[in-house]
PDB file of N, CA and C in Angstrom:
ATOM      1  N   UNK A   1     145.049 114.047  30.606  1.00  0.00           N
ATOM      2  CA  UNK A   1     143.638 113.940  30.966  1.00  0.00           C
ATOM      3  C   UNK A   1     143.501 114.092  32.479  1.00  0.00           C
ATOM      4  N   UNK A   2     142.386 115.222  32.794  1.00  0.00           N
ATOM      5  CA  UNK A   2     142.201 115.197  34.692  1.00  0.00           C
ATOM      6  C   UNK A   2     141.597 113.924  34.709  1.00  0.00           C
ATOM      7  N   UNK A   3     142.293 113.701  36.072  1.00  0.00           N
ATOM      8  CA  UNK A   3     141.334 112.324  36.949  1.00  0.00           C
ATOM      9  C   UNK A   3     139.444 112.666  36.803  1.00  0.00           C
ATOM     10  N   UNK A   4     138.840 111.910  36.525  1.00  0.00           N
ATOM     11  CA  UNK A   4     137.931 112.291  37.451  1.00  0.00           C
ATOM     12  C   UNK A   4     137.125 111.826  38.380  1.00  0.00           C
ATOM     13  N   UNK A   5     136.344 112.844  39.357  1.00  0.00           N
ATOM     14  CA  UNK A   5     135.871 112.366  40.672  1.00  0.00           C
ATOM     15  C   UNK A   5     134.290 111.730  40.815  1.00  0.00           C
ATOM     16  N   UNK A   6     134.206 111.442  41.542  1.00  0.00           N
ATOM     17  CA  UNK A   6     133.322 110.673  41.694  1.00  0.00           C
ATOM     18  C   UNK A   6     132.451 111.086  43.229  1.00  0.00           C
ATOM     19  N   UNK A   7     131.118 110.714  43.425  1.00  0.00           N
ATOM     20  CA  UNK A   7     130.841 110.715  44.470  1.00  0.00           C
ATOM     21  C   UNK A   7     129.353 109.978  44.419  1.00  0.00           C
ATOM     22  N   UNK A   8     129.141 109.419  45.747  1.00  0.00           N
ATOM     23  CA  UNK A   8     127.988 108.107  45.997  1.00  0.00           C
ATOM     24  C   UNK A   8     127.082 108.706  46.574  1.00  0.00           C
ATOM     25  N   UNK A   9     126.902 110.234  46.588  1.00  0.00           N
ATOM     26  CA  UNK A   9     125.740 110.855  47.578  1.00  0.00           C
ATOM     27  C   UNK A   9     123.590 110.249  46.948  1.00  0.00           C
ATOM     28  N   UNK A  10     124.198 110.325  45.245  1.00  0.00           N
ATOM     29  CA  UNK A  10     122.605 109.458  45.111  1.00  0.00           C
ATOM     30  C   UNK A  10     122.518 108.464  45.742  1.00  0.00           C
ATOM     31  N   UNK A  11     123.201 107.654  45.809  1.00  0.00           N
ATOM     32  CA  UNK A  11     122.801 105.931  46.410  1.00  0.00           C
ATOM     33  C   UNK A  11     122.428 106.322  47.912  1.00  0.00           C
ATOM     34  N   UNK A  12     123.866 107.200  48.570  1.00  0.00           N
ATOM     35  CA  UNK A  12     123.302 107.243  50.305  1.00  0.00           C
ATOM     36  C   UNK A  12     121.914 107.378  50.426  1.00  0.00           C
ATOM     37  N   UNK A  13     121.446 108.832  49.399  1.00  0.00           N
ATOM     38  CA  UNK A  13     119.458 109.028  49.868  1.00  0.00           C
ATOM     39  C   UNK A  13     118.890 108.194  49.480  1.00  0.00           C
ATOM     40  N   UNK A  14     119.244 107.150  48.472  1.00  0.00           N
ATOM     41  CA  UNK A  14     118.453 106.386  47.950  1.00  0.00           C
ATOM     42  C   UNK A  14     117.885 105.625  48.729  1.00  0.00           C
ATOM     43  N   UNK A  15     119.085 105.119  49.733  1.00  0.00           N
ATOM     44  CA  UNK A  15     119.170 104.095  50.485  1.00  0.00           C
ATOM     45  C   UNK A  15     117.990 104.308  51.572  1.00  0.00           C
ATOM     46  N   UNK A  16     118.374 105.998  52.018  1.00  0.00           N
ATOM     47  CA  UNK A  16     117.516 106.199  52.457  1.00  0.00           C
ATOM     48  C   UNK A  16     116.125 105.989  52.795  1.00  0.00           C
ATOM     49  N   UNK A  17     115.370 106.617  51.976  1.00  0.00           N
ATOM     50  CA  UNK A  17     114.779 106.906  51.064  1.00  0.00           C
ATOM     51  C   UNK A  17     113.517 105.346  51.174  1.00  0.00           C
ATOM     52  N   UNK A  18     114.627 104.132  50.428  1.00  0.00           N
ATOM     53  CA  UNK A  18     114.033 102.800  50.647  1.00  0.00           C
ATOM     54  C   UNK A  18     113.937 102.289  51.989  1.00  0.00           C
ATOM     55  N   UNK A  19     114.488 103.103  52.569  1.00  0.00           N
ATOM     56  CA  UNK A  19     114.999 102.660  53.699  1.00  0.00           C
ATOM     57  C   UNK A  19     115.512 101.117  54.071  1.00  0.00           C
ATOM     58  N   UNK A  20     116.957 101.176  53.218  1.00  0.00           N
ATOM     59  CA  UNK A  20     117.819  99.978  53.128  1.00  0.00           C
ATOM     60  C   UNK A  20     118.864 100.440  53.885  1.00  0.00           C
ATOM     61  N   UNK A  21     119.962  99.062  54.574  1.00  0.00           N
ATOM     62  CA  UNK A  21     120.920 100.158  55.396  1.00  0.00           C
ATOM     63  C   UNK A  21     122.160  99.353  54.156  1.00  0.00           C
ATOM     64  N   UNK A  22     123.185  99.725  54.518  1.00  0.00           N
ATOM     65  CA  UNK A  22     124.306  99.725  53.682  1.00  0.00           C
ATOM     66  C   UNK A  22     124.680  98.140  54.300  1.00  0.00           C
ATOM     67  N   UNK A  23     124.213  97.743  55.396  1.00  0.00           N
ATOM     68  CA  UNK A  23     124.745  96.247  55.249  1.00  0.00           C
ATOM     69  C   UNK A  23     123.777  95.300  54.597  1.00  0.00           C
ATOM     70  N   UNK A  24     122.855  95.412  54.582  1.00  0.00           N
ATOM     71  CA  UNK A  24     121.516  95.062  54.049  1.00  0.00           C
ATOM     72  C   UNK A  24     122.142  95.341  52.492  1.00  0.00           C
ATOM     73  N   UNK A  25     122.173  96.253  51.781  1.00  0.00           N
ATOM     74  CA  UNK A  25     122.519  96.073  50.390  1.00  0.00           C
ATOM     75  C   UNK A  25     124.339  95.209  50.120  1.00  0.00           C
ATOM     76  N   UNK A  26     125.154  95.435  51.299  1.00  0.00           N
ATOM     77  CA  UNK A  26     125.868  94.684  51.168  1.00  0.00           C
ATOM     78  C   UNK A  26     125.745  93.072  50.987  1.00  0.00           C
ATOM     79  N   UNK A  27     124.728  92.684  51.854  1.00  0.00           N
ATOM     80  CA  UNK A  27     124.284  91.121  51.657  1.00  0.00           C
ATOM     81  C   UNK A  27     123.948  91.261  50.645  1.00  0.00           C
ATOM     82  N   UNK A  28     123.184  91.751  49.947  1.00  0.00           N
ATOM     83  CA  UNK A  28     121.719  91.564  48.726  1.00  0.00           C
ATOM     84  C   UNK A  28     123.014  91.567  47.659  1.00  0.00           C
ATOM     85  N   UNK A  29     124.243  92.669  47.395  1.00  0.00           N
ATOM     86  CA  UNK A  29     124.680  92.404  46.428  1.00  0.00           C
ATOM     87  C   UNK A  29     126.252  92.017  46.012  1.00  0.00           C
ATOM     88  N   UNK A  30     126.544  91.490  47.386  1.00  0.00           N
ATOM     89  CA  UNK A  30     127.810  90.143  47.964  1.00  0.00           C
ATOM     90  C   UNK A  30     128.856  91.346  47.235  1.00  0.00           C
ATOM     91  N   UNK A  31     128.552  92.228  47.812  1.00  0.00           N
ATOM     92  CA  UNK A  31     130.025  93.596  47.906  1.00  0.00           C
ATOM     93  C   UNK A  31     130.801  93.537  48.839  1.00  0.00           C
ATOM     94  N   UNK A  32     131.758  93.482  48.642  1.00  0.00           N
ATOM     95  CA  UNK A  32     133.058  93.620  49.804  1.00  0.00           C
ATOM     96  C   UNK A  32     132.696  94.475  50.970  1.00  0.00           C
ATOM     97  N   UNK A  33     133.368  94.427  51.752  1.00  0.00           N
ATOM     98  CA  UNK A  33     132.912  95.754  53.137  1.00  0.00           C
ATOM     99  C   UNK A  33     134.392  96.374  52.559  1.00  0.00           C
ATOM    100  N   UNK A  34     135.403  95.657  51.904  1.00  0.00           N
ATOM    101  CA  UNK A  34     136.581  97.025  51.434  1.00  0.00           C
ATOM    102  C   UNK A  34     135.812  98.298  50.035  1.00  0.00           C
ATOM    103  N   UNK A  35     135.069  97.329  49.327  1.00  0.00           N
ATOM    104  CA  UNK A  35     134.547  98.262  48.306  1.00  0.00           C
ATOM    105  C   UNK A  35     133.682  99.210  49.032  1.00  0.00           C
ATOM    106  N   UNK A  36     132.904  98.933  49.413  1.00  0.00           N
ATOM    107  CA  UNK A  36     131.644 100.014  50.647  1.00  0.00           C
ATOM    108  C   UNK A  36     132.578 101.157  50.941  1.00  0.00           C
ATOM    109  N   UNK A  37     133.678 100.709  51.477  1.00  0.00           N
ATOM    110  CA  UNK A  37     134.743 101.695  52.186  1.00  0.00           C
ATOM    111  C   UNK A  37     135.446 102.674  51.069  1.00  0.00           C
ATOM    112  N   UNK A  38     135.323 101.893  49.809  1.00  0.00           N
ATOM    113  CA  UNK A  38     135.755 102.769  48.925  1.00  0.00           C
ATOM    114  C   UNK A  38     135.069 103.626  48.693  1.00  0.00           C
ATOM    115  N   UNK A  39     133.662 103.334  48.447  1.00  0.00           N
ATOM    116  CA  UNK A  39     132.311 104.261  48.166  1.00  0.00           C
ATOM    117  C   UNK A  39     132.519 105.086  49.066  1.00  0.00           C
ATOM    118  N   UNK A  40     131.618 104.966  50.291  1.00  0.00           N
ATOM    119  CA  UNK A  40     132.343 105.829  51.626  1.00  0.00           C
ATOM    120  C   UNK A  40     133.344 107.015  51.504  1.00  0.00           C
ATOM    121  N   UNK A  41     134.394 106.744  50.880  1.00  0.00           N
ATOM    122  CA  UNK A  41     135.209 107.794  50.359  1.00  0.00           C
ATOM    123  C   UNK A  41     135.125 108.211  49.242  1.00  0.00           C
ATOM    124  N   UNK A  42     134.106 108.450  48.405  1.00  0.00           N
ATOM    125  CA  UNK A  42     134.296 108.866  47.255  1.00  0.00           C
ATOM    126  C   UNK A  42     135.617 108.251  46.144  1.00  0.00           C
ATOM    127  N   UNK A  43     136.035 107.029  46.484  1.00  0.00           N
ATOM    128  CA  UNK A  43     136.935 106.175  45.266  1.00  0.00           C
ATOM    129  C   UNK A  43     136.346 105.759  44.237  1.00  0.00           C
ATOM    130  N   UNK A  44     137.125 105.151  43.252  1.00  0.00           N
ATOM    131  CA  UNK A  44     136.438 104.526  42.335  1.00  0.00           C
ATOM    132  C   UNK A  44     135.868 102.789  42.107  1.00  0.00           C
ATOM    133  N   UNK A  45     135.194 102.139  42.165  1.00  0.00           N
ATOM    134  CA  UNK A  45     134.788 101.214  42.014  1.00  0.00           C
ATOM    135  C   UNK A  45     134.488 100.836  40.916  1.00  0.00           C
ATOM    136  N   UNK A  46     133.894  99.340  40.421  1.00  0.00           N
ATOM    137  CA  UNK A  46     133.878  98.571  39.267  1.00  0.00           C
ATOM    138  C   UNK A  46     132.629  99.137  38.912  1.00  0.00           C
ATOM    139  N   UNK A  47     132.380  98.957  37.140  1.00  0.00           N
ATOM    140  CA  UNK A  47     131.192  99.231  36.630  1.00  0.00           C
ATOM    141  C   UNK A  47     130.128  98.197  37.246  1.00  0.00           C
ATOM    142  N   UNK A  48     130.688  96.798  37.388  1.00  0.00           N
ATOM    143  CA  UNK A  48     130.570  95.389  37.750  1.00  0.00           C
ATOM    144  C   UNK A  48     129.390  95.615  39.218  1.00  0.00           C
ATOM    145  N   UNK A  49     130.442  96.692  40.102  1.00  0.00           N
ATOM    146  CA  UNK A  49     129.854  96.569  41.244  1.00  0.00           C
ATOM    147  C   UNK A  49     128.524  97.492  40.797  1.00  0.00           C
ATOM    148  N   UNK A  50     128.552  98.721  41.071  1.00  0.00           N
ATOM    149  CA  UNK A  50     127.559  99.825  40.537  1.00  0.00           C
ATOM    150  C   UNK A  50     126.184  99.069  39.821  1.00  0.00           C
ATOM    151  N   UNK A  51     126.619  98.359  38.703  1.00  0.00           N
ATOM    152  CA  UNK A  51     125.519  97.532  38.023  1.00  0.00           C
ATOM    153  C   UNK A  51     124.873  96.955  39.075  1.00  0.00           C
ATOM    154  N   UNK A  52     125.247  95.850  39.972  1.00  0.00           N
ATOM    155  CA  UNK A  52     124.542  95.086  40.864  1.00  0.00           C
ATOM    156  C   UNK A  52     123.836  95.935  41.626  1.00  0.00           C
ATOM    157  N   UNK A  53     124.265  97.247  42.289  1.00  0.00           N
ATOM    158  CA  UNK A  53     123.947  97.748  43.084  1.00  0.00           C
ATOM    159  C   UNK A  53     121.968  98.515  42.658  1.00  0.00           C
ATOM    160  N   UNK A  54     122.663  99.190  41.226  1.00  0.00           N
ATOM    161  CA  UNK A  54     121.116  99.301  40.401  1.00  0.00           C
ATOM    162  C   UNK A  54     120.539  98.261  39.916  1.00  0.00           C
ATOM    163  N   UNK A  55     120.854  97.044  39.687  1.00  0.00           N
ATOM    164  CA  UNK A  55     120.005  96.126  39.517  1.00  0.00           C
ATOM    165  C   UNK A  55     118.825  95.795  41.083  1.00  0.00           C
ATOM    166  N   UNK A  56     119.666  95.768  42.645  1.00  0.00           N
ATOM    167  CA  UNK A  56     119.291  95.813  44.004  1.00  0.00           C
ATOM    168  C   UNK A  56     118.239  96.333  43.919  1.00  0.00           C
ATOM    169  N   UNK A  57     119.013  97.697  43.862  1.00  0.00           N
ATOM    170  CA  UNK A  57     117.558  98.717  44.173  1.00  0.00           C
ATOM    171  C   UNK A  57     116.698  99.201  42.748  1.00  0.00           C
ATOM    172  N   UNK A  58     116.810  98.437  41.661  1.00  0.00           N
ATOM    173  CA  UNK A  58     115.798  98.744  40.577  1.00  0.00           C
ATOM    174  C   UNK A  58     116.195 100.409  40.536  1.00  0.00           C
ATOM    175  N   UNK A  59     116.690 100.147  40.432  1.00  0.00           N
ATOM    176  CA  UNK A  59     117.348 101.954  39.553  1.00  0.00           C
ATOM    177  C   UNK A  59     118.519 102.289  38.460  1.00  0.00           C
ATOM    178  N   UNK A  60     119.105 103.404  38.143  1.00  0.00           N
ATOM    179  CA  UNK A  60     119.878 103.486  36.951  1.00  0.00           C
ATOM    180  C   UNK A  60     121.431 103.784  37.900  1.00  0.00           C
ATOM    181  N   UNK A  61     122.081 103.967  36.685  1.00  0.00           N
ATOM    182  CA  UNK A  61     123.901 104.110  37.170  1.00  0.00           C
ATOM    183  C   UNK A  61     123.922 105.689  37.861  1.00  0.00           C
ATOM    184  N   UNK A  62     122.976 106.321  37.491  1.00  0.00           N
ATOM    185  CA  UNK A  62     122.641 107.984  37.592  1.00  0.00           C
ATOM    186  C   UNK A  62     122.199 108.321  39.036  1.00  0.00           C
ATOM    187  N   UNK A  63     121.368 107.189  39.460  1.00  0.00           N
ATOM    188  CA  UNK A  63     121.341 107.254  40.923  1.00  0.00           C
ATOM    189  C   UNK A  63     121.817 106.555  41.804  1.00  0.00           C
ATOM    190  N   UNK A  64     122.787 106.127  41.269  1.00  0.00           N
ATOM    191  CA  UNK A  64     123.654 105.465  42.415  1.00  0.00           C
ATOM    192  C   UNK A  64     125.213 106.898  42.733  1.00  0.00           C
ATOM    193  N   UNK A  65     125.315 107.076  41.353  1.00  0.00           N
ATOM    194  CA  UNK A  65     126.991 107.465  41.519  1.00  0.00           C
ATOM    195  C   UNK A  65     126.889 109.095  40.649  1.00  0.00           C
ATOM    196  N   UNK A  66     127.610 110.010  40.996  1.00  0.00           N
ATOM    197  CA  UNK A  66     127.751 111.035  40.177  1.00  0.00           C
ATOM    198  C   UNK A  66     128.742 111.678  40.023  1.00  0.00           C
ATOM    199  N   UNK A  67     128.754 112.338  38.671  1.00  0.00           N
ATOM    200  CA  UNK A  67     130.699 112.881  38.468  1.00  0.00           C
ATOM    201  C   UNK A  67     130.371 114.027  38.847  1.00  0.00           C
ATOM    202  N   UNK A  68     131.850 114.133  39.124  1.00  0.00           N
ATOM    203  CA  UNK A  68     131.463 116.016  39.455  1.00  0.00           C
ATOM    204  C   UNK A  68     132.940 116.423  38.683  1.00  0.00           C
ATOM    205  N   UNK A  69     131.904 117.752  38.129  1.00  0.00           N
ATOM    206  CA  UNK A  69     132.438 118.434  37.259  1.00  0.00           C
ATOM    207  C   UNK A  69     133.257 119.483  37.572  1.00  0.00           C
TER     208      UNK A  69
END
């Protein structure tokens, strides 16, 4: 089975967008600054985290994170 990849470019505009900054959603949803760093790089993170993150900003898993094909 290929790995597959991942990337956090919905959440960055989102963030945007709300105009939230990434430490600001870090408080709101008590995420590591190592996980952020994972995001940041396109790694993989917990479903766990992702959930909180759309629960934050009232949105789905679809705009936070996307596979690429």
């Amino acid at each position: 089975m290929e790995h597959v990849k991942v990337n956090y470019k919905p959440l960055w505009k989102l963030l945007i967008d709300k105009e939230v900054s990434k430490a600001e959603l870090r408080k709101q949803t008590q995420i590591a600054s190592s996980t952020m760093s994972k995001m940041a790089n396109n790694e993989h993170v917990s479903l766990d985290v992702l959930a909180r993150i759309a629960i934050a900003l009232e949105c789905g898993l679809d705009d936070v994170v996307e596979i690429e094909r």
